[in-house]
PDB file of N, CA and C in Angstrom:
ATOM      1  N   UNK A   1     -28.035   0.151 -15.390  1.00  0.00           N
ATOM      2  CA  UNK A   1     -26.824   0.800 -14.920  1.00  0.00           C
ATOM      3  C   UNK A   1     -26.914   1.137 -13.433  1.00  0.00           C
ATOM      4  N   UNK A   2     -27.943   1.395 -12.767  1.00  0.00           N
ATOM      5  CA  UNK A   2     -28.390   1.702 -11.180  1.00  0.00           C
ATOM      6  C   UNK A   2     -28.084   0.625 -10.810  1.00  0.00           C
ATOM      7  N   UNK A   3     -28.359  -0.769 -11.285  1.00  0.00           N
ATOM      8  CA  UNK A   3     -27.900  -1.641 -10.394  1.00  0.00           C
ATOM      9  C   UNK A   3     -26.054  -2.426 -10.268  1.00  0.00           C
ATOM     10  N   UNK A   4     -25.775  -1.707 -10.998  1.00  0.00           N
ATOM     11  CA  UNK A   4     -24.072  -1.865 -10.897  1.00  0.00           C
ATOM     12  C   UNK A   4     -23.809  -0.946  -9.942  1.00  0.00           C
ATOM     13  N   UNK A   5     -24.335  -0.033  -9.832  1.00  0.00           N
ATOM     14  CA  UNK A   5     -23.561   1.956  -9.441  1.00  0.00           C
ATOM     15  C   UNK A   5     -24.195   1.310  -8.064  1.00  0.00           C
ATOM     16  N   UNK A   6     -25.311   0.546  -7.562  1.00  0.00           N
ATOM     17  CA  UNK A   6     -25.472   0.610  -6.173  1.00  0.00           C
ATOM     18  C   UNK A   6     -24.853  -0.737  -5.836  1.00  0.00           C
ATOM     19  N   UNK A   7     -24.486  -1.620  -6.926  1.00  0.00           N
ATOM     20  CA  UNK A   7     -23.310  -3.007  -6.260  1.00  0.00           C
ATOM     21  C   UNK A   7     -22.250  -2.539  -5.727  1.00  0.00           C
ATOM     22  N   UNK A   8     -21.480  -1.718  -7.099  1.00  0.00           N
ATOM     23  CA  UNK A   8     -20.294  -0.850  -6.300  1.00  0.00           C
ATOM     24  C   UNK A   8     -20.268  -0.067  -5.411  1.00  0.00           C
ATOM     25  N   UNK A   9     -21.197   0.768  -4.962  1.00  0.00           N
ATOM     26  CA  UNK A   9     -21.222   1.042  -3.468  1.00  0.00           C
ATOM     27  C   UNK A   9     -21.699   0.194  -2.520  1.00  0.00           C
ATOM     28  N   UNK A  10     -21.702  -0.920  -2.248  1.00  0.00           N
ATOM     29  CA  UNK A  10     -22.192  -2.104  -1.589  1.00  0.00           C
ATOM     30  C   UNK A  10     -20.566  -2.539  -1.535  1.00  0.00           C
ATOM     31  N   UNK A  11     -20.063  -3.081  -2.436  1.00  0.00           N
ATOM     32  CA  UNK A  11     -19.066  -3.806  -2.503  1.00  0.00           C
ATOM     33  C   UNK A  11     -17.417  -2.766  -1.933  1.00  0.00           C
ATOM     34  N   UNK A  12     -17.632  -1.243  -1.794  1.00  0.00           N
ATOM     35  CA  UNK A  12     -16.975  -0.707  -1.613  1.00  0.00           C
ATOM     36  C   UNK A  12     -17.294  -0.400  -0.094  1.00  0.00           C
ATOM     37  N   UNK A  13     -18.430  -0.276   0.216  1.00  0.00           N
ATOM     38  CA  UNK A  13     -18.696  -0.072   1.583  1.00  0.00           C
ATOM     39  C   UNK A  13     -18.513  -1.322   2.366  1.00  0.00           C
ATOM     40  N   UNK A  14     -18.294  -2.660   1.714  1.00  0.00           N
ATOM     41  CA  UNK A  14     -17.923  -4.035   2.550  1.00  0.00           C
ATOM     42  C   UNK A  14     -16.428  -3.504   2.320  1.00  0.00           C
ATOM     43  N   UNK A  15     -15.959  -3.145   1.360  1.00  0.00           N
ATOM     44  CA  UNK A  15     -14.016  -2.928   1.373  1.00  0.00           C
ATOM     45  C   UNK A  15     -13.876  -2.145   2.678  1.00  0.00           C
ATOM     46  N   UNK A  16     -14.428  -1.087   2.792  1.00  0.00           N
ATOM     47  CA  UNK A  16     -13.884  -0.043   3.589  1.00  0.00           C
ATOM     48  C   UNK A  16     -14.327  -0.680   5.341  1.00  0.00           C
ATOM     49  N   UNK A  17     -15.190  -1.378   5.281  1.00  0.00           N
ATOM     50  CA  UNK A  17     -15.766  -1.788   6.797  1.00  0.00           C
ATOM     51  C   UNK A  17     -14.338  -2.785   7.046  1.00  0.00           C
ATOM     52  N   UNK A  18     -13.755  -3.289   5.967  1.00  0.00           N
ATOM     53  CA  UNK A  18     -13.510  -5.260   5.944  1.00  0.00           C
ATOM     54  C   UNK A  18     -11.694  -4.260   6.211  1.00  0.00           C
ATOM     55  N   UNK A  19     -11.175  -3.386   5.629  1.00  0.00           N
ATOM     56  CA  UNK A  19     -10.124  -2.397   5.896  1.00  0.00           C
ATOM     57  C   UNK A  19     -10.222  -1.779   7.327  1.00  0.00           C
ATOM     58  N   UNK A  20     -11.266  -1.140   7.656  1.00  0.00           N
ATOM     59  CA  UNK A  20     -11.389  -0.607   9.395  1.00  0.00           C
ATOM     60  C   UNK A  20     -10.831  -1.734  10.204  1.00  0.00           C
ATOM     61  N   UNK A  21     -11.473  -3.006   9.873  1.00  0.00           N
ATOM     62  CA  UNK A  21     -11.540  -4.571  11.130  1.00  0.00           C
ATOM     63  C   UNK A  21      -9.860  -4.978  10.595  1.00  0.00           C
ATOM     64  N   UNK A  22      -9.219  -4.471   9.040  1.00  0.00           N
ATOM     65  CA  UNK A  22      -7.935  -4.387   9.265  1.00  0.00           C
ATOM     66  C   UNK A  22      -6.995  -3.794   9.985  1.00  0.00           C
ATOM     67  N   UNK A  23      -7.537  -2.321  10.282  1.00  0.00           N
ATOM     68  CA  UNK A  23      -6.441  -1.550  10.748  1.00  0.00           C
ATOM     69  C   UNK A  23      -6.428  -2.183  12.242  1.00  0.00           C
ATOM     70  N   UNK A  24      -7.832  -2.269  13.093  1.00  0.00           N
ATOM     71  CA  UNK A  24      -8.087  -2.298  14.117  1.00  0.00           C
ATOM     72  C   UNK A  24      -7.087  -3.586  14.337  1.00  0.00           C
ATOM     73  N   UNK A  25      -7.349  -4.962  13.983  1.00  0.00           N
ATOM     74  CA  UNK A  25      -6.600  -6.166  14.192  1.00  0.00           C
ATOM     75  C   UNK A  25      -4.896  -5.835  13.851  1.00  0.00           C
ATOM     76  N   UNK A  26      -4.277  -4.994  12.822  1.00  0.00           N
ATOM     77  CA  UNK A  26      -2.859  -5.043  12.732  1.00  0.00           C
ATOM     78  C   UNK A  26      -3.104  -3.704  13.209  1.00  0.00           C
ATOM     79  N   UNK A  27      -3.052  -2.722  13.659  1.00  0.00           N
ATOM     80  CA  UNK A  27      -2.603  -1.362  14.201  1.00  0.00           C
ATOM     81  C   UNK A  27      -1.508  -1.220  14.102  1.00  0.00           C
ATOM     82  N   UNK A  28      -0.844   0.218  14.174  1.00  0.00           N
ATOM     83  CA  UNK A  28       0.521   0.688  14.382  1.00  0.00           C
ATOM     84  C   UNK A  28       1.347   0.220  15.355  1.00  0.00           C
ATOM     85  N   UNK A  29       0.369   0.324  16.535  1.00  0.00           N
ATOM     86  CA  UNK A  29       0.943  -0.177  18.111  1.00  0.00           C
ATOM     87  C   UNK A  29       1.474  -1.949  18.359  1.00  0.00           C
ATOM     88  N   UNK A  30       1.215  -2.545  17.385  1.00  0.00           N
ATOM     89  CA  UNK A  30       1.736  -4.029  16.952  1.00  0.00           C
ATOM     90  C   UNK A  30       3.112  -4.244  16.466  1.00  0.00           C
ATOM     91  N   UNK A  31       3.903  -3.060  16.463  1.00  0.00           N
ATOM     92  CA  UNK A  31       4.790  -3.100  15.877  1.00  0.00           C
ATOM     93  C   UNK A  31       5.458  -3.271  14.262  1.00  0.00           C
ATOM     94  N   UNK A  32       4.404  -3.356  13.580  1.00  0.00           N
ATOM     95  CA  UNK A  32       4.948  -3.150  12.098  1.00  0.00           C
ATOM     96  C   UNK A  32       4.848  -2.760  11.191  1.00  0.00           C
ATOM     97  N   UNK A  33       5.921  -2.824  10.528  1.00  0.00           N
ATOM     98  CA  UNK A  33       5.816  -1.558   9.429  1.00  0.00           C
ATOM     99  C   UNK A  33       4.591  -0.776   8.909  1.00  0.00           C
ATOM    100  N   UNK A  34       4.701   0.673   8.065  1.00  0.00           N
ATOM    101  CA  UNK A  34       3.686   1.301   7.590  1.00  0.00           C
ATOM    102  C   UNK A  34       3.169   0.606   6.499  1.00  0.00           C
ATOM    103  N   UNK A  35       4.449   0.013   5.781  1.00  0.00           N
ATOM    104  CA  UNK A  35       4.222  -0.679   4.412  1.00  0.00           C
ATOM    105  C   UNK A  35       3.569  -1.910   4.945  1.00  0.00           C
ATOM    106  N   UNK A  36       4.080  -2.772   5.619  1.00  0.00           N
ATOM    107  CA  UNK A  36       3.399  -4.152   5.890  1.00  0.00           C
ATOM    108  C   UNK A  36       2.056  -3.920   6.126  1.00  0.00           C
ATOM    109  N   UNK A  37       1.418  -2.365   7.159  1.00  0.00           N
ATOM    110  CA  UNK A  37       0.133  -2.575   7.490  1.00  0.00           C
ATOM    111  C   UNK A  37      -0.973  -2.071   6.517  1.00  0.00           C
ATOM    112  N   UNK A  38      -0.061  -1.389   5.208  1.00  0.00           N
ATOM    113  CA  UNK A  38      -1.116  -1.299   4.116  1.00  0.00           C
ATOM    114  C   UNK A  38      -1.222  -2.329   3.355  1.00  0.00           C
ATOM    115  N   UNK A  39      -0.381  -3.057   3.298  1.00  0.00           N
ATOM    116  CA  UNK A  39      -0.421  -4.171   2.611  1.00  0.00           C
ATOM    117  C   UNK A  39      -1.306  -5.005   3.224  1.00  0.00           C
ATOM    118  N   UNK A  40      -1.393  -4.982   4.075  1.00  0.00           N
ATOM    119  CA  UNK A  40      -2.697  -5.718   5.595  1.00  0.00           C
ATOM    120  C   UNK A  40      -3.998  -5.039   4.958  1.00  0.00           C
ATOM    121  N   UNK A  41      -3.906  -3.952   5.578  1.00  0.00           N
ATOM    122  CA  UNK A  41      -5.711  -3.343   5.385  1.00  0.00           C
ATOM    123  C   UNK A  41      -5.633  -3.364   3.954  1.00  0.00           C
ATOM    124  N   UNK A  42      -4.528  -3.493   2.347  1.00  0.00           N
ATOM    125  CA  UNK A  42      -5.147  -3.468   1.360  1.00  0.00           C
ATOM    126  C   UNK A  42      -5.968  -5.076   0.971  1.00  0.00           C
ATOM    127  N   UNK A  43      -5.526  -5.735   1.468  1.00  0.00           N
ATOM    128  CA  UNK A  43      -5.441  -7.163   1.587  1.00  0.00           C
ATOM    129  C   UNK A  43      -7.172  -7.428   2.199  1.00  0.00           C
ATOM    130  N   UNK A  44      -7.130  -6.749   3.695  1.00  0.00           N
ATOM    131  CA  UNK A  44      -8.690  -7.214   4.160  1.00  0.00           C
ATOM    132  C   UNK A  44      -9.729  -6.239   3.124  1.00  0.00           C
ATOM    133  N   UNK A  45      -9.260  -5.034   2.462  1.00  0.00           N
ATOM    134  CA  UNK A  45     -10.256  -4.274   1.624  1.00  0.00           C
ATOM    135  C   UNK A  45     -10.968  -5.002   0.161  1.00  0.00           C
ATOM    136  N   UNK A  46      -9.294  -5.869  -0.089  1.00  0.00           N
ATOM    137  CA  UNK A  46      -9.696  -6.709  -0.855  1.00  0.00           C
ATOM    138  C   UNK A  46     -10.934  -8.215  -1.267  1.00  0.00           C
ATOM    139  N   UNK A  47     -10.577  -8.267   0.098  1.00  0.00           N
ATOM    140  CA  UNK A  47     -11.420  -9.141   0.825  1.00  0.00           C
ATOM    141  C   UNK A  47     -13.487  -8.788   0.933  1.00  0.00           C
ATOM    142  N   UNK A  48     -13.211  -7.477   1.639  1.00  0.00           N
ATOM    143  CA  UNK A  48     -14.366  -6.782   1.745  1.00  0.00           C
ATOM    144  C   UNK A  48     -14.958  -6.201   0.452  1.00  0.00           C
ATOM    145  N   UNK A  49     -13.951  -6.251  -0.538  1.00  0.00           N
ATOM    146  CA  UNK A  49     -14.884  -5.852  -2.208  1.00  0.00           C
ATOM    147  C   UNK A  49     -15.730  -7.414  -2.726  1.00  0.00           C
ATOM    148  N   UNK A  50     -14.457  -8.603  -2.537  1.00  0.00           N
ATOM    149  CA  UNK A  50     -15.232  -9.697  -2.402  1.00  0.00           C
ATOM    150  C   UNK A  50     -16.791 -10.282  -2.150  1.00  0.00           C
ATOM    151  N   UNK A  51     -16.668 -10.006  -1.050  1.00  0.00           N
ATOM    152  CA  UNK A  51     -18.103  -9.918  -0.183  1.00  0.00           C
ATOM    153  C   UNK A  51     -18.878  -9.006  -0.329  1.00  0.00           C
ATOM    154  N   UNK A  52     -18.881  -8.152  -0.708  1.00  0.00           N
ATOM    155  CA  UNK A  52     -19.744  -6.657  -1.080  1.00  0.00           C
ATOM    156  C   UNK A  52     -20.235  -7.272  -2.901  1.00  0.00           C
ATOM    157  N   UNK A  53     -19.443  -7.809  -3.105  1.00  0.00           N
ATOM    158  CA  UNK A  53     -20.134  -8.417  -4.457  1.00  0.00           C
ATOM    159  C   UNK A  53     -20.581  -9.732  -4.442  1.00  0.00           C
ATOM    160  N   UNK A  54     -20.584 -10.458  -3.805  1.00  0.00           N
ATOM    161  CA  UNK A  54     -21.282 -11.276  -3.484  1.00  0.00           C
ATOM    162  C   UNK A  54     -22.394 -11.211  -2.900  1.00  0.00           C
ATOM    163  N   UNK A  55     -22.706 -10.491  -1.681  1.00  0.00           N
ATOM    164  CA  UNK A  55     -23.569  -9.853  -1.123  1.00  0.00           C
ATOM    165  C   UNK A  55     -24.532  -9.079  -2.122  1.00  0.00           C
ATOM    166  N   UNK A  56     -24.348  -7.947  -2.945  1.00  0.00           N
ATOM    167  CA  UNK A  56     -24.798  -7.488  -4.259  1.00  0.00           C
ATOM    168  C   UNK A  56     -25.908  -8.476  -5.178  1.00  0.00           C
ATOM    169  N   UNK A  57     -24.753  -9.390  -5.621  1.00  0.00           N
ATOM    170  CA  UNK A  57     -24.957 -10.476  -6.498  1.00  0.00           C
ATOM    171  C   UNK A  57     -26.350 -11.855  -6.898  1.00  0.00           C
ATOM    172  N   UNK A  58     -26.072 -11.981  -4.936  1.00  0.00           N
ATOM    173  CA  UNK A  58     -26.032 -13.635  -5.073  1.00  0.00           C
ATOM    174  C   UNK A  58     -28.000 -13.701  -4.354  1.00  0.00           C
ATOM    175  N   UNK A  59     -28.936 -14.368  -5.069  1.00  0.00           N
ATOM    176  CA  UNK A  59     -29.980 -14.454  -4.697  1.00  0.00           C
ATOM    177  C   UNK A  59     -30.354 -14.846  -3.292  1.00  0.00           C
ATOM    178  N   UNK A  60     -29.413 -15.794  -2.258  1.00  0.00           N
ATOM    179  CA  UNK A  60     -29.745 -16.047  -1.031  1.00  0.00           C
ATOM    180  C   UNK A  60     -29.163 -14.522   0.032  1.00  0.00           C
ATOM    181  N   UNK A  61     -28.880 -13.466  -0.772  1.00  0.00           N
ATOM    182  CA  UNK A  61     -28.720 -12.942   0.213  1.00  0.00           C
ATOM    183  C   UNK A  61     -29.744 -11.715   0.640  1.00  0.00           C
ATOM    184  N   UNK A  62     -29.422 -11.681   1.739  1.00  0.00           N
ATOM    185  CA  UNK A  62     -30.888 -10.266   2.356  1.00  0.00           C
ATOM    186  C   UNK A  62     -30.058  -9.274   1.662  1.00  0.00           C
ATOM    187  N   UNK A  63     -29.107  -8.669   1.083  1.00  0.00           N
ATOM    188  CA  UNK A  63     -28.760  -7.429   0.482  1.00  0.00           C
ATOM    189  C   UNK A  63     -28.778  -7.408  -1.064  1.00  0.00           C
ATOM    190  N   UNK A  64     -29.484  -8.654  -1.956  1.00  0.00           N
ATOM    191  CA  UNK A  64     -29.157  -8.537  -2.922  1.00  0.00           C
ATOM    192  C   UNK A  64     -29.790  -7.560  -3.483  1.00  0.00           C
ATOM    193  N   UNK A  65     -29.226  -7.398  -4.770  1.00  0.00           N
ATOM    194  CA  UNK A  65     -29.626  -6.025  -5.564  1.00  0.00           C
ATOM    195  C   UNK A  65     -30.286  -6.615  -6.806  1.00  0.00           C
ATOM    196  N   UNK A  66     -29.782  -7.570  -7.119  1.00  0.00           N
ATOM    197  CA  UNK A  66     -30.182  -8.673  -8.594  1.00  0.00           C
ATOM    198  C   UNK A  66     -29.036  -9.623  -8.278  1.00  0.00           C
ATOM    199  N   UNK A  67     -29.844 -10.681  -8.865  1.00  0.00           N
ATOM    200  CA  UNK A  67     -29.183 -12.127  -9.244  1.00  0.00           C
ATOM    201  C   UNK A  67     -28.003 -12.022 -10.197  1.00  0.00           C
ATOM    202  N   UNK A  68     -27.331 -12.249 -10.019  1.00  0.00           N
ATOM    203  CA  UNK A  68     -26.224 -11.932 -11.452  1.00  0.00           C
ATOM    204  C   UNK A  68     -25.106 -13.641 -10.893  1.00  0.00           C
ATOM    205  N   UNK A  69     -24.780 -14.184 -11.576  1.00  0.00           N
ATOM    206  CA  UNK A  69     -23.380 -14.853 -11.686  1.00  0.00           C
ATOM    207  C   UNK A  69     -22.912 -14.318 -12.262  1.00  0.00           C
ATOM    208  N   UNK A  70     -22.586 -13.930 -13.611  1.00  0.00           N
ATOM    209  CA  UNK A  70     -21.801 -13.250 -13.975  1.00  0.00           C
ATOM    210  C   UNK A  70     -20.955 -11.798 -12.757  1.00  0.00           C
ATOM    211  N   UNK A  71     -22.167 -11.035 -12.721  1.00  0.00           N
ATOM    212  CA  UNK A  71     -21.677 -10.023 -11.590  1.00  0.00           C
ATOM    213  C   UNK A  71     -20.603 -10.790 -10.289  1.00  0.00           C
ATOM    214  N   UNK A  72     -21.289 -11.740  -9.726  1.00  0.00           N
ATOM    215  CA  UNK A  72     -20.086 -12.245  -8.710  1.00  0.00           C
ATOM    216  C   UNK A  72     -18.933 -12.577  -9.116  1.00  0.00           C
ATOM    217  N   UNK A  73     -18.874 -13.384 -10.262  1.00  0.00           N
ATOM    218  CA  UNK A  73     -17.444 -13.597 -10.769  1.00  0.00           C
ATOM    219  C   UNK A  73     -16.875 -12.514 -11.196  1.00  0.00           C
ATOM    220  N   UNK A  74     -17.258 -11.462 -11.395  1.00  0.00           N
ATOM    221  CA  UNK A  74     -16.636 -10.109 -12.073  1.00  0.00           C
ATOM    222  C   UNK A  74     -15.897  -9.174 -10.993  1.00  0.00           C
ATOM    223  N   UNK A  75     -16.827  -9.742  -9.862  1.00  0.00           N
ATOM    224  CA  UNK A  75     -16.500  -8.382  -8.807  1.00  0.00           C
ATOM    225  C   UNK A  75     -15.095  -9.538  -7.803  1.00  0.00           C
ATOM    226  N   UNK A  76     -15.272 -11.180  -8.111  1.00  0.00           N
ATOM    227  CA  UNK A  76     -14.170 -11.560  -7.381  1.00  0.00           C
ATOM    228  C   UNK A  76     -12.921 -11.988  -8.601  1.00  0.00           C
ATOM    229  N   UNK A  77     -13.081 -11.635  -9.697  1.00  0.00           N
ATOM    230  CA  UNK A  77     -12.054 -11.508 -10.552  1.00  0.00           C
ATOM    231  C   UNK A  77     -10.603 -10.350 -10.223  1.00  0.00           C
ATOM    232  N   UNK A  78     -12.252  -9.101  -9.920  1.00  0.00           N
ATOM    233  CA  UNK A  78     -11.090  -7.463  -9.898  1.00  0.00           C
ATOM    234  C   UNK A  78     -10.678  -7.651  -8.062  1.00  0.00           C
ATOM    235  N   UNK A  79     -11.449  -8.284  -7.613  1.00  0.00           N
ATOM    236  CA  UNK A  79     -10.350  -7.993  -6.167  1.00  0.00           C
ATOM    237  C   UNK A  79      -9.676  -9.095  -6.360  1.00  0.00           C
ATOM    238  N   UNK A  80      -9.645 -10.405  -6.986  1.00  0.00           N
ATOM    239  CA  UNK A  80      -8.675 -11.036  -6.837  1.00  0.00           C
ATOM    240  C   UNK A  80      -7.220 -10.337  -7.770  1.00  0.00           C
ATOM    241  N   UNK A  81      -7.325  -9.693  -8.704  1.00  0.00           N
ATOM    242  CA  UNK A  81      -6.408  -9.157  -9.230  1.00  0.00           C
ATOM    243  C   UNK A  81      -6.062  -8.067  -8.966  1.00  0.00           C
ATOM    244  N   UNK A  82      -6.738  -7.066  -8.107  1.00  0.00           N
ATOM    245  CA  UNK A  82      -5.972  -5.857  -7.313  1.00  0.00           C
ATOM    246  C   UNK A  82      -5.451  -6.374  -6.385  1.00  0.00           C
ATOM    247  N   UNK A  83      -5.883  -7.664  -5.462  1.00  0.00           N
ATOM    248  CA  UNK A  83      -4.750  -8.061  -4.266  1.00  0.00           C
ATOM    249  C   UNK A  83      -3.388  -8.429  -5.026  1.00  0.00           C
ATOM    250  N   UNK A  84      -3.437  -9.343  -6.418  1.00  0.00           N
ATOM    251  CA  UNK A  84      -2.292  -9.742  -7.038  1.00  0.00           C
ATOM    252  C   UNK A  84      -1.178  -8.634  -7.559  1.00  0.00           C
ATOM    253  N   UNK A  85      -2.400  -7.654  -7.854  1.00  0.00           N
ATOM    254  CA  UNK A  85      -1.146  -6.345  -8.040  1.00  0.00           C
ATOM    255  C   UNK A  85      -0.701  -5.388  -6.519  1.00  0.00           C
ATOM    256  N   UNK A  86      -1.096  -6.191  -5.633  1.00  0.00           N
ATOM    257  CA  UNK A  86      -0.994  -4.961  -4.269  1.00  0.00           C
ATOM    258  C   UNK A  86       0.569  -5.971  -3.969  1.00  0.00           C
ATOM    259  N   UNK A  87       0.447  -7.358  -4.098  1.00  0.00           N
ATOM    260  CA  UNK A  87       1.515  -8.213  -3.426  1.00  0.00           C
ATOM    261  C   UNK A  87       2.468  -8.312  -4.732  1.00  0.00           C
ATOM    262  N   UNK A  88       2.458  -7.156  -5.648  1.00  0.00           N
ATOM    263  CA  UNK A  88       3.326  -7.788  -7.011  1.00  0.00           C
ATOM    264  C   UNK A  88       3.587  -9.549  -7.195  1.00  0.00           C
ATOM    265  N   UNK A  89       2.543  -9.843  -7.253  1.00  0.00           N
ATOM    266  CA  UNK A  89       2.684 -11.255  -7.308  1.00  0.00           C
ATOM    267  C   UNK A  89       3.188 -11.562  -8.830  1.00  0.00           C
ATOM    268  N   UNK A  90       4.096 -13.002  -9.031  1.00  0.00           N
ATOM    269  CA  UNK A  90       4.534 -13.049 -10.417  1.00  0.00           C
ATOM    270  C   UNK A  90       3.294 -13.849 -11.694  1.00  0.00           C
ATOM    271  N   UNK A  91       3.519 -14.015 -12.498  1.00  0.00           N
ATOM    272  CA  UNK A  91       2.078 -14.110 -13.971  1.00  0.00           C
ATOM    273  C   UNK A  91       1.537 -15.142 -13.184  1.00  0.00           C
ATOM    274  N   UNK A  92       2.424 -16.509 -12.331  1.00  0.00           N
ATOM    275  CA  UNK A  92       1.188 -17.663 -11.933  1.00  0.00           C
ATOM    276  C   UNK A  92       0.317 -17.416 -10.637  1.00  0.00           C
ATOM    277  N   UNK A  93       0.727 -16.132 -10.191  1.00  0.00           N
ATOM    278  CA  UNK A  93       0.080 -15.942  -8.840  1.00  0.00           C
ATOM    279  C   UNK A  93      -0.931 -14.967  -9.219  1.00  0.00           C
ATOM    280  N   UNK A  94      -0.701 -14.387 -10.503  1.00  0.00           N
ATOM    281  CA  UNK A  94      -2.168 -13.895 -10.906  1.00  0.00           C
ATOM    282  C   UNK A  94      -2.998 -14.607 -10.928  1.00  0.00           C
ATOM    283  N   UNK A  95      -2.592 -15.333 -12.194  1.00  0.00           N
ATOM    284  CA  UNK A  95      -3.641 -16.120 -12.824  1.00  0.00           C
ATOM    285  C   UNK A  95      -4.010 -17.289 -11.930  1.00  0.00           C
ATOM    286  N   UNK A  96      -3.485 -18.054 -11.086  1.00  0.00           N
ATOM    287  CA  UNK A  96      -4.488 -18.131  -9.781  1.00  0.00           C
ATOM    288  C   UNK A  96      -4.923 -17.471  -8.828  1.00  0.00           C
ATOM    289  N   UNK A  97      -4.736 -16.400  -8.627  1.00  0.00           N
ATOM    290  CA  UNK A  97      -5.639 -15.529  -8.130  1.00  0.00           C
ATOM    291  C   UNK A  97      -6.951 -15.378  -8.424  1.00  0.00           C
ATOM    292  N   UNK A  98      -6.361 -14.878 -10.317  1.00  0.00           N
ATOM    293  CA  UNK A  98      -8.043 -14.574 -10.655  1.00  0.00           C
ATOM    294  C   UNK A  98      -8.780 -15.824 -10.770  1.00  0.00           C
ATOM    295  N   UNK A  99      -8.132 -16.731 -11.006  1.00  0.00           N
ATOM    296  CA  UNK A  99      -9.438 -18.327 -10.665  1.00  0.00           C
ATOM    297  C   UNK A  99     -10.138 -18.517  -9.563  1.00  0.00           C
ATOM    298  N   UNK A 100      -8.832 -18.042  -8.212  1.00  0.00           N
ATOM    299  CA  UNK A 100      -9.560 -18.465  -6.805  1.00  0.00           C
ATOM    300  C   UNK A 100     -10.460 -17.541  -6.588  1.00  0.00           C
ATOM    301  N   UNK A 101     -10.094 -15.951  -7.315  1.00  0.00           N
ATOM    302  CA  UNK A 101     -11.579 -15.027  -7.282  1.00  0.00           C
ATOM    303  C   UNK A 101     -12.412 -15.233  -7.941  1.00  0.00           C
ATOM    304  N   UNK A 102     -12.674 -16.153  -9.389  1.00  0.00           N
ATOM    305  CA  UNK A 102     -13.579 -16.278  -9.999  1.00  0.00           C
ATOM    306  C   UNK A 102     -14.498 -17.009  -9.146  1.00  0.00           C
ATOM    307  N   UNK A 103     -14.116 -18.426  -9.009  1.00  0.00           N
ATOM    308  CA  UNK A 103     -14.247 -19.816  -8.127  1.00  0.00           C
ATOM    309  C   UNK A 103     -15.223 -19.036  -7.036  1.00  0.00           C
ATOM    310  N   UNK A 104     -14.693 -18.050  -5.746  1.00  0.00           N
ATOM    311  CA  UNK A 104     -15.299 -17.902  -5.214  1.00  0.00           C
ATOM    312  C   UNK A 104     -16.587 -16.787  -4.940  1.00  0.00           C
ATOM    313  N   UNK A 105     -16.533 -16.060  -5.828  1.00  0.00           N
ATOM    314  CA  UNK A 105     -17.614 -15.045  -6.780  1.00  0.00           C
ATOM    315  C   UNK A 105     -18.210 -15.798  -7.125  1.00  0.00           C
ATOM    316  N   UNK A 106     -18.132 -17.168  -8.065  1.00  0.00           N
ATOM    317  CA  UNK A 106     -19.319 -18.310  -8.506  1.00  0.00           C
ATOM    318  C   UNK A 106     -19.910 -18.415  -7.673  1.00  0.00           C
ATOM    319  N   UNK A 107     -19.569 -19.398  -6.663  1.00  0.00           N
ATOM    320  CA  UNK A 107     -20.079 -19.655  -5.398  1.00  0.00           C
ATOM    321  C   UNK A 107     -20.789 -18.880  -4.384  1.00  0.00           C
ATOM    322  N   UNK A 108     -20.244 -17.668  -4.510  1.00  0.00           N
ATOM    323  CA  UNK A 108     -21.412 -17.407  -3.767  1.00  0.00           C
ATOM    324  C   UNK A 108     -21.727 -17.408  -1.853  1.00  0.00           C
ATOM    325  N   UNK A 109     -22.381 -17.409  -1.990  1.00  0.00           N
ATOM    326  CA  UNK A 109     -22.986 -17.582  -0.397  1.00  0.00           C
ATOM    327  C   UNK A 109     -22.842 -18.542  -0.235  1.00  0.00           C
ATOM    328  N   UNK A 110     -22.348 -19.515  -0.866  1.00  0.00           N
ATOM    329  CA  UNK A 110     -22.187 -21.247  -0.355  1.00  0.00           C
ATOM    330  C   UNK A 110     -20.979 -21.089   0.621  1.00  0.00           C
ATOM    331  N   UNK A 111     -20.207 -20.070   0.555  1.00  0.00           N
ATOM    332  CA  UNK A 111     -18.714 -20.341   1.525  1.00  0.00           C
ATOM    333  C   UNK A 111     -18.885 -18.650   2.575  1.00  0.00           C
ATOM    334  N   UNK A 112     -20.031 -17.754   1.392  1.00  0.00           N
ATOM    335  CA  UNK A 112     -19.811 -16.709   2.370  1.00  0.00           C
ATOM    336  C   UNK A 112     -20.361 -16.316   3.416  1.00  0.00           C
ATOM    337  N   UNK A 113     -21.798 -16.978   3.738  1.00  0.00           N
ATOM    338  CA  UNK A 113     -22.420 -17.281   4.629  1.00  0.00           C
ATOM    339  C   UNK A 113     -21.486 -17.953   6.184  1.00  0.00           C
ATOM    340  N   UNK A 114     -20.629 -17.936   5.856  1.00  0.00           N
ATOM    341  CA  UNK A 114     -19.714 -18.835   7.682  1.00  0.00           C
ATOM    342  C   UNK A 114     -18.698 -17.514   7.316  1.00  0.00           C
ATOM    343  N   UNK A 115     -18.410 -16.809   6.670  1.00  0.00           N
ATOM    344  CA  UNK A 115     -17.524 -15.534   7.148  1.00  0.00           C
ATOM    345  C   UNK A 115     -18.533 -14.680   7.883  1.00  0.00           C
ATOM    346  N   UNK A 116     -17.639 -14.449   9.349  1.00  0.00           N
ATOM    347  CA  UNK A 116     -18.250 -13.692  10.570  1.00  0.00           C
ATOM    348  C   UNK A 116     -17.281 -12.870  11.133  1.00  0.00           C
ATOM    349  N   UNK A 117     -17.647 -11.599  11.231  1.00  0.00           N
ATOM    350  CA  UNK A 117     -16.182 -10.493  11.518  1.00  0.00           C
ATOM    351  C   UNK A 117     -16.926 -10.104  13.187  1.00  0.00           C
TER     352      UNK A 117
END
């Protein structure tokens, strides 16, 4: 159970960093809306739970906690389906959602290794 409780703070502390590099890139001073720019930073937080579980997860990385596939696909399942409920997306934009989060939770460090903020 310690090693879930310290993924999720891994994977929440990549949300909240991956949300800051949101606000900073869309800011207020850009001109748009309050709603559009949460929908922005919920979007890059989403992003940053992604990677925080992957990071967690995946054996090539310097932060892992344990090897898990399962764990990566789990942790890019729920951000792919909290972004789907942040954009009320309709049933097929879930359910590819949660594939393209499964898909890339499988994978791993194979695609997350070239994301550079």
């Amino acid at each position: 159970m310690t090693n879930l409780r310290k993924a999720l703070i891994l994977a929440i502390l990549f949300a909240v960093i991956t949300a800051v590099a949101g606000i900073l890139y869309g800011a207020p001073w850009t001109a748009v809306g309050w709603h559009s720019l949460l929908l922005f930073v919920g979007s890059f937080g989403c992003f940053g739970f992604l990677l925080g579980g992957i990071y967690a997860f995946d054996p090539e990385s310097d932060l892992k906690i344990t090897s898990s596939a399962p764990g990566r696909t789990s942790f890019g399942a729920a951000a792919s389906l909290v972004l789907s409920a942040l954009w009320h997306w309709p049933l097929e934009g879930v359910a590819l959602a949660g594939l393209v989060g499964v898909v890339l939770g499988y994978l791993g460090m194979i695609w997350a290794k070239y994301v550079d903020f």
